[in-house]
N, C-alpha and C. Protein backbone atom coordinates (compact mmCIF):
# COMPACT_ATOMS: atom_id res chain seq x y z
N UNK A 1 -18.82 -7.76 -4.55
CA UNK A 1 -17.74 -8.02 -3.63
C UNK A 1 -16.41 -7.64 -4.28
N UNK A 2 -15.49 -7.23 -3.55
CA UNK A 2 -14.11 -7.05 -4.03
C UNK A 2 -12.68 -7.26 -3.64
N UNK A 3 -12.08 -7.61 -3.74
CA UNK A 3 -10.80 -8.54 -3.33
C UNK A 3 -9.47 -8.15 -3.45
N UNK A 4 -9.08 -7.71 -2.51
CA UNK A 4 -7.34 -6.81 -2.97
C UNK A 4 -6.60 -8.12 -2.08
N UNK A 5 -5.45 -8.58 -3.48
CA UNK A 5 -4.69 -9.15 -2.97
C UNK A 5 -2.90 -8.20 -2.93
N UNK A 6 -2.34 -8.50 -1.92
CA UNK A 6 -0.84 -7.83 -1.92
C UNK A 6 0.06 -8.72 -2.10
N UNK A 7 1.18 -8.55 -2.70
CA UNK A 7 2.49 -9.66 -3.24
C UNK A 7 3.91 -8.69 -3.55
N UNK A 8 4.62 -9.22 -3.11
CA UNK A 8 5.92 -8.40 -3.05
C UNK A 8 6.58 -8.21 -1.89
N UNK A 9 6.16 -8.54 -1.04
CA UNK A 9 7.12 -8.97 0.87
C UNK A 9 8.10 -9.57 0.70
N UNK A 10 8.56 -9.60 1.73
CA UNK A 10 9.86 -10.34 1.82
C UNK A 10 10.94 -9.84 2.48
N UNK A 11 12.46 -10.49 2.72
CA UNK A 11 13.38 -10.34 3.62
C UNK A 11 13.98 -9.83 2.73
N UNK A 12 14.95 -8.54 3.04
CA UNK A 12 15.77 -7.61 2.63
C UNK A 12 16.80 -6.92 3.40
N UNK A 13 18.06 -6.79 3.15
CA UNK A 13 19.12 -6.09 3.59
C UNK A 13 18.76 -4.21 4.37
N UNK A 14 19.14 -3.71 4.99
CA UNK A 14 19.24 -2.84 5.30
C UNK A 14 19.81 -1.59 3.80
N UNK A 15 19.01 -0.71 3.74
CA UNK A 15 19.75 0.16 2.44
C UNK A 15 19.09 -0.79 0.90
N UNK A 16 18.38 -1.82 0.85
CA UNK A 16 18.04 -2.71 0.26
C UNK A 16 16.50 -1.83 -0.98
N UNK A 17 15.99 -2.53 -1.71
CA UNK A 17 14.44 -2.02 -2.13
C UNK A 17 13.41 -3.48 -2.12
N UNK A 18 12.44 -3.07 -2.07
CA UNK A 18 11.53 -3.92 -2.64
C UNK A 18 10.33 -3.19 -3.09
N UNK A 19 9.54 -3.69 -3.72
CA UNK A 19 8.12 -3.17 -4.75
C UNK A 19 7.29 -3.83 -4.13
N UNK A 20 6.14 -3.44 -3.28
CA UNK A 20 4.49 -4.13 -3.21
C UNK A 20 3.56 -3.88 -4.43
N UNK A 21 2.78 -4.97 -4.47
CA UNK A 21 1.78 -4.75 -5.35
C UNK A 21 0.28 -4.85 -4.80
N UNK A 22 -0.68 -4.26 -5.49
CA UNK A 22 -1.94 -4.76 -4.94
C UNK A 22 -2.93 -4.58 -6.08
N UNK A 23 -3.76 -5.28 -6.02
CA UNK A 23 -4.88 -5.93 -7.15
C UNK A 23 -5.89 -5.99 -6.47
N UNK A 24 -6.76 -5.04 -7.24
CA UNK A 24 -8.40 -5.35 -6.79
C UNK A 24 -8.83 -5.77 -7.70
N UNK A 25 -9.99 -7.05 -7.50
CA UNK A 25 -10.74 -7.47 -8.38
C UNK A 25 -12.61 -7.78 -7.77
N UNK A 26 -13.12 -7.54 -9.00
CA UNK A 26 -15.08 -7.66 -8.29
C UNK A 26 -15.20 -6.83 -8.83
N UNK A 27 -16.59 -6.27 -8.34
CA UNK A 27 -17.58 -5.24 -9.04
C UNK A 27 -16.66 -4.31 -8.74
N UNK A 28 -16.09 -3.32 -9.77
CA UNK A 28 -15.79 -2.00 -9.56
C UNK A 28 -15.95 -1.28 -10.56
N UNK A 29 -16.38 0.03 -10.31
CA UNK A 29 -16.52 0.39 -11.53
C UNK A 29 -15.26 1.74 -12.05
N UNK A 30 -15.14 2.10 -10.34
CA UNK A 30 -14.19 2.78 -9.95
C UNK A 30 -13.25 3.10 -9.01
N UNK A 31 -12.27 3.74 -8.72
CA UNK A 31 -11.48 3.48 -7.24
C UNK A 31 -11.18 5.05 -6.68
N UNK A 32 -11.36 5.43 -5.67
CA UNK A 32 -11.50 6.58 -5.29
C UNK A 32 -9.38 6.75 -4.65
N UNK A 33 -9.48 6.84 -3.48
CA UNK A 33 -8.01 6.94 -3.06
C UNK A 33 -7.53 5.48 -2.81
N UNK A 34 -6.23 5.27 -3.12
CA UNK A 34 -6.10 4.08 -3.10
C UNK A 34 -4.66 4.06 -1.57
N UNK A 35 -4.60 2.96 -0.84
CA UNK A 35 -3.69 4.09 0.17
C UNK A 35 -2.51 2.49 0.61
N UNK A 36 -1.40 2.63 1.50
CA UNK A 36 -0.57 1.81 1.71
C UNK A 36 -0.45 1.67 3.55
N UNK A 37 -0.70 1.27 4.49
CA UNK A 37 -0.58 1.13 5.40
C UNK A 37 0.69 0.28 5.92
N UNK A 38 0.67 0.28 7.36
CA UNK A 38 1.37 -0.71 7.89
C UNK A 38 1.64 -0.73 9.12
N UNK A 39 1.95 -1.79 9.87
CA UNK A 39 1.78 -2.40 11.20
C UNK A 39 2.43 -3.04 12.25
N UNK A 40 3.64 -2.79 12.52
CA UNK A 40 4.57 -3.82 13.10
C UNK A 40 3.86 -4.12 14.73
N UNK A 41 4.74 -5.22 15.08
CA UNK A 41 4.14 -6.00 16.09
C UNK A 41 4.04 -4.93 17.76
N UNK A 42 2.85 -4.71 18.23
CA UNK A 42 2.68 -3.90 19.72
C UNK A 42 2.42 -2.93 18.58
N UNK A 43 2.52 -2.33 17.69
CA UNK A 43 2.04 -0.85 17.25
C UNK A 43 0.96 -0.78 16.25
N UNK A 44 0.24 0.93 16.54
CA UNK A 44 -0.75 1.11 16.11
C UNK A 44 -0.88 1.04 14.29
N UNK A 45 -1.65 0.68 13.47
CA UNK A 45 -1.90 0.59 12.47
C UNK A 45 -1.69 2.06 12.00
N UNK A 46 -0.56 2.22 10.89
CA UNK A 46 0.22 3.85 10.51
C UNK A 46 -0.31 3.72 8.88
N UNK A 47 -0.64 5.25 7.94
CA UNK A 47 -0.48 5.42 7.24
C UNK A 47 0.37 5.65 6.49
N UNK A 48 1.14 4.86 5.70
CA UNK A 48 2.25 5.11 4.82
C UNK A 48 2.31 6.06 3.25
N UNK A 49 1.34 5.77 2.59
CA UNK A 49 0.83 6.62 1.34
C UNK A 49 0.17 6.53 0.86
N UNK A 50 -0.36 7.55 0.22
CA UNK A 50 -2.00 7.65 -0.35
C UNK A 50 -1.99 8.37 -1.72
N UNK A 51 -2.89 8.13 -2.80
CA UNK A 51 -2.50 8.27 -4.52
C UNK A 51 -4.32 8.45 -4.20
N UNK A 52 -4.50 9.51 -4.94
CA UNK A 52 -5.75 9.91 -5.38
C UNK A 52 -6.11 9.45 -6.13
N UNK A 53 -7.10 9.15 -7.50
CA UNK A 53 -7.59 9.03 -8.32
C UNK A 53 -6.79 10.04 -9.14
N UNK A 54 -6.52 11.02 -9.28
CA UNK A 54 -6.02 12.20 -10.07
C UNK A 54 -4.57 11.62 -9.70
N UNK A 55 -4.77 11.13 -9.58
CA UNK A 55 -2.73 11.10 -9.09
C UNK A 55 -2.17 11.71 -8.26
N UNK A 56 -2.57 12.54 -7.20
CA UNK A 56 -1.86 13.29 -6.50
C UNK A 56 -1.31 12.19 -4.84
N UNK A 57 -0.54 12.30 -4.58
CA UNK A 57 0.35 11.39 -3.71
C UNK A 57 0.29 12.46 -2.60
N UNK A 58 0.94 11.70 -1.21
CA UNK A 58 0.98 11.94 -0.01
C UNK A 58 1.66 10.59 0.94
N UNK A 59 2.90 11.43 2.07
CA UNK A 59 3.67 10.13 2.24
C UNK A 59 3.35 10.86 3.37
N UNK A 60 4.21 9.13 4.60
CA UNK A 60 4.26 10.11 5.79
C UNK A 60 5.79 10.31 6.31
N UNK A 61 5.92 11.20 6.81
CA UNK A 61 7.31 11.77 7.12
C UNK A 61 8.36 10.64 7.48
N UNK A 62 8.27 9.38 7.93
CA UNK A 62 9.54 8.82 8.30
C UNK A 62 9.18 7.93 6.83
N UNK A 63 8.83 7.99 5.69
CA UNK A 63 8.88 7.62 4.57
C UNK A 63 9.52 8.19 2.86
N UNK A 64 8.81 9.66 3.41
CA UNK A 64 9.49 10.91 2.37
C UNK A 64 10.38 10.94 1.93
N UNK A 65 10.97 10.94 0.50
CA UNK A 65 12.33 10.44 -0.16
C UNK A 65 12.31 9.15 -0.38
N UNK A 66 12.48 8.42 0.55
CA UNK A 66 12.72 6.56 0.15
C UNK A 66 11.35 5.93 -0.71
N UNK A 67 9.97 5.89 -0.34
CA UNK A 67 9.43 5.33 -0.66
C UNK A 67 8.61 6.22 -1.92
N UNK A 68 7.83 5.73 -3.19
CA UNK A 68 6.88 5.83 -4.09
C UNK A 68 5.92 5.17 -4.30
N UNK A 69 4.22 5.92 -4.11
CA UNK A 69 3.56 5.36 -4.59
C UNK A 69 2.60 5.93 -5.75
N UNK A 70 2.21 4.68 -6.71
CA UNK A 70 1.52 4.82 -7.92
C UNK A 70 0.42 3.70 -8.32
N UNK A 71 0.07 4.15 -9.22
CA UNK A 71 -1.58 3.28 -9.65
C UNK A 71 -1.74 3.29 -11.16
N UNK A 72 -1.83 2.09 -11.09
CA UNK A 72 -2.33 1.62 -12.71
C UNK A 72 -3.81 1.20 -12.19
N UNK A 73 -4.75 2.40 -13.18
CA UNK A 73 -6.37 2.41 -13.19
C UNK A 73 -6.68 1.49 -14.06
N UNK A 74 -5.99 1.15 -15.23
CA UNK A 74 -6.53 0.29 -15.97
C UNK A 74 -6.20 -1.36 -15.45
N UNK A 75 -5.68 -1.42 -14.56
CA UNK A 75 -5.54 -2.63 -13.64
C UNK A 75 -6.13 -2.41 -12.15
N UNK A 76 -6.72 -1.64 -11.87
CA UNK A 76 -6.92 -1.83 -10.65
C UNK A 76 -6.26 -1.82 -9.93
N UNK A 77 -4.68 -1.55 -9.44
CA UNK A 77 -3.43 -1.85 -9.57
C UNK A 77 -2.83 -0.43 -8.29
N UNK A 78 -2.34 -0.68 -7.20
CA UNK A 78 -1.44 0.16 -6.82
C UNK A 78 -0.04 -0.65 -6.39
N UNK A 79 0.66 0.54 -6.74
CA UNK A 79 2.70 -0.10 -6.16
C UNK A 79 2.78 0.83 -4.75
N UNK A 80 3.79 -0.09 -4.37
CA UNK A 80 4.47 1.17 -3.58
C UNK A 80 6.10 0.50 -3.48
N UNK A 81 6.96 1.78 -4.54
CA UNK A 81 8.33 1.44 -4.63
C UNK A 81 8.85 1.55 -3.20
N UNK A 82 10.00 1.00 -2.49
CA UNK A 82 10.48 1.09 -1.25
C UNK A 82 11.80 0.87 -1.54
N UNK A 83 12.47 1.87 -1.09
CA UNK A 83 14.27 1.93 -1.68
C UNK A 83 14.78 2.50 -0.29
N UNK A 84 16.26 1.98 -0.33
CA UNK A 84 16.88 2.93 1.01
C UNK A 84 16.01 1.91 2.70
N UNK A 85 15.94 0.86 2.12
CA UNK A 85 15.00 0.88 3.10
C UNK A 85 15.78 0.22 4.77
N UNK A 86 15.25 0.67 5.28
CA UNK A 86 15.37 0.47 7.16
C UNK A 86 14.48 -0.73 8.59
N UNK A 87 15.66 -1.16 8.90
CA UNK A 87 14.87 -1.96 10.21
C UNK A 87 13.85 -1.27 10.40
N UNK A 88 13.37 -0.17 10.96
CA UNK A 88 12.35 0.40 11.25
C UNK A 88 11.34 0.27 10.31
N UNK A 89 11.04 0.06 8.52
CA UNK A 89 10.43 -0.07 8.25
C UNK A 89 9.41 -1.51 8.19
N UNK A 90 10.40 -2.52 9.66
CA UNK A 90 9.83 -3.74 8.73
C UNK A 90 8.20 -3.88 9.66
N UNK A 91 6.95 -4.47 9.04
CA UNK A 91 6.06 -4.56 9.38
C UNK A 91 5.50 -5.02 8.38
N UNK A 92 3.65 -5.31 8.46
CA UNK A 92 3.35 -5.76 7.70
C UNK A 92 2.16 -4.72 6.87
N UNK A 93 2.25 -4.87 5.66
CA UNK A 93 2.10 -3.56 4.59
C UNK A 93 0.92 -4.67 4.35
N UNK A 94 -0.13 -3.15 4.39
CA UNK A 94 -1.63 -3.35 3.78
C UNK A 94 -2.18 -2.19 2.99
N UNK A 95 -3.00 -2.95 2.02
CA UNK A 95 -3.39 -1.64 1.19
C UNK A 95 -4.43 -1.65 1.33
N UNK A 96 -5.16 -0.35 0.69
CA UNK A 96 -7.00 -0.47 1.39
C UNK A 96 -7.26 0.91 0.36
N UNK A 97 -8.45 0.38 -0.42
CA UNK A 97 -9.02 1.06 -1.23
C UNK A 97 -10.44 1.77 -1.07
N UNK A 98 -10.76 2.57 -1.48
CA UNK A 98 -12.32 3.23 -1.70
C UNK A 98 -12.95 3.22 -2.89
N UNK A 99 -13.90 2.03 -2.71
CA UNK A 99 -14.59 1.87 -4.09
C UNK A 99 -15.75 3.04 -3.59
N UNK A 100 -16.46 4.00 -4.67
CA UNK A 100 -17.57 4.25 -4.76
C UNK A 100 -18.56 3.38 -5.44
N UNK A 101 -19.77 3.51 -4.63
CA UNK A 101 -21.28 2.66 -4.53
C UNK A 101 -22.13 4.14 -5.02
N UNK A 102 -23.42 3.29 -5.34
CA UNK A 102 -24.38 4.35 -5.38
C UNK A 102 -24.78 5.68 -4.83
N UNK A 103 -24.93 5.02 -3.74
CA UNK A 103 -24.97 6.40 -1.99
C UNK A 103 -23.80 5.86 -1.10
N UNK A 104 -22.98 5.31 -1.75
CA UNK A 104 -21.59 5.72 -0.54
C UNK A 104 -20.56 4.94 -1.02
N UNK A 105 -19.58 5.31 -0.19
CA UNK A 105 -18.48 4.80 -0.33
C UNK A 105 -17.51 3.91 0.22
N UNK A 106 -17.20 2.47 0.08
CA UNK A 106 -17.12 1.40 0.91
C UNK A 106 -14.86 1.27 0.61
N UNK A 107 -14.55 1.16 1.41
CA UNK A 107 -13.72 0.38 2.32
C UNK A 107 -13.13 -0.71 2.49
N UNK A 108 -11.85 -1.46 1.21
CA UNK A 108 -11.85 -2.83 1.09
C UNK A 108 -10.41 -2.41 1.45
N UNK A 109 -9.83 -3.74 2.36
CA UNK A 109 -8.76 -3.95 3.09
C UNK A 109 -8.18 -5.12 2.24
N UNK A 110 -6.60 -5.33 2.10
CA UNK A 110 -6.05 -6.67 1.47
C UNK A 110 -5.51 -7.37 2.49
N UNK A 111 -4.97 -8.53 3.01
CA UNK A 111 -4.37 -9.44 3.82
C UNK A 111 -2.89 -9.24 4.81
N UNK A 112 -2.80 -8.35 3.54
CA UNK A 112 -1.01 -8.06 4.29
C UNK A 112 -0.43 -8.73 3.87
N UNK A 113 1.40 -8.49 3.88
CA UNK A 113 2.07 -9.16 3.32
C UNK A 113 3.71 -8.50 4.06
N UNK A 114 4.56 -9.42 4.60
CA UNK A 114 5.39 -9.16 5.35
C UNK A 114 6.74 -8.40 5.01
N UNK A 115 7.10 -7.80 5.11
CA UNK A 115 8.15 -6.55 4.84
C UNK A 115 8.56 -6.47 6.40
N UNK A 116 10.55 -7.56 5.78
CA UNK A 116 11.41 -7.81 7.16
C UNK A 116 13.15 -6.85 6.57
N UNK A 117 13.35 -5.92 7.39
CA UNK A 117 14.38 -5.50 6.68
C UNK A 117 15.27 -6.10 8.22
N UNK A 118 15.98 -6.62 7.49
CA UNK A 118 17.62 -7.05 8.74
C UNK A 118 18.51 -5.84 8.36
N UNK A 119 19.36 -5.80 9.64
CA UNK A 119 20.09 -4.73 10.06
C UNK A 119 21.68 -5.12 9.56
């Protein structure tokens, strides 16, 4: 079993930053893409950024410039820096990992954690 918790939400100024964190813990032996989502209220669940195993990153366009994300492998560990940040970004930020298994590859979601930017 495996367990991603997120920490680092919170209320912030407009033009403001904050840092998410996320922690997997359980059987792993490894982590395939590790990725940042998010969700505000009436809207569809959006991809925010995604960090390969190799390190290679990918944002999505109303994010590009403001936000960074990165991974500490030897923690299990992804960030996602958030600077410059906007009413529009506030929602609630989930991370979701790909552990590889034997014959496949499973799919662990963390709780969320609230990201409110005031105007």
């Amino acid at each position: 079993q495996v367990r991603l918790v997120e920490s680092g939400g919170g209320l912030v100024q407009a033009g403001g930053s904050l840092r998410l964190s996320c922690v997997a813990s359980g059987s792993i032996s490894s982590i395939k893409n590790m990725e940042w989502y998010r969700q505000a209220p009436g809207k569809r669940r959006e991809l925010v950024a995604t960090i390969t195993e190799g390190g290679s990153t990918n944002y999505a366009d109303s994010v590009k410039g403001r936000f960074t994300i990165s991974r500490d492998n030897a923690e299990n560990t992804v960030y996602l820096q958030m600077n410059r940040l906007k009413p529009e970004d506030t929602s609630v930020y989930y991370c979701r990992m790909a552990v590889p298994r034997t014959t496949n590859e499973y799919l662990y979601w963390g709780q969320g954690t609230q990201v409110t930017v005031s105007s």
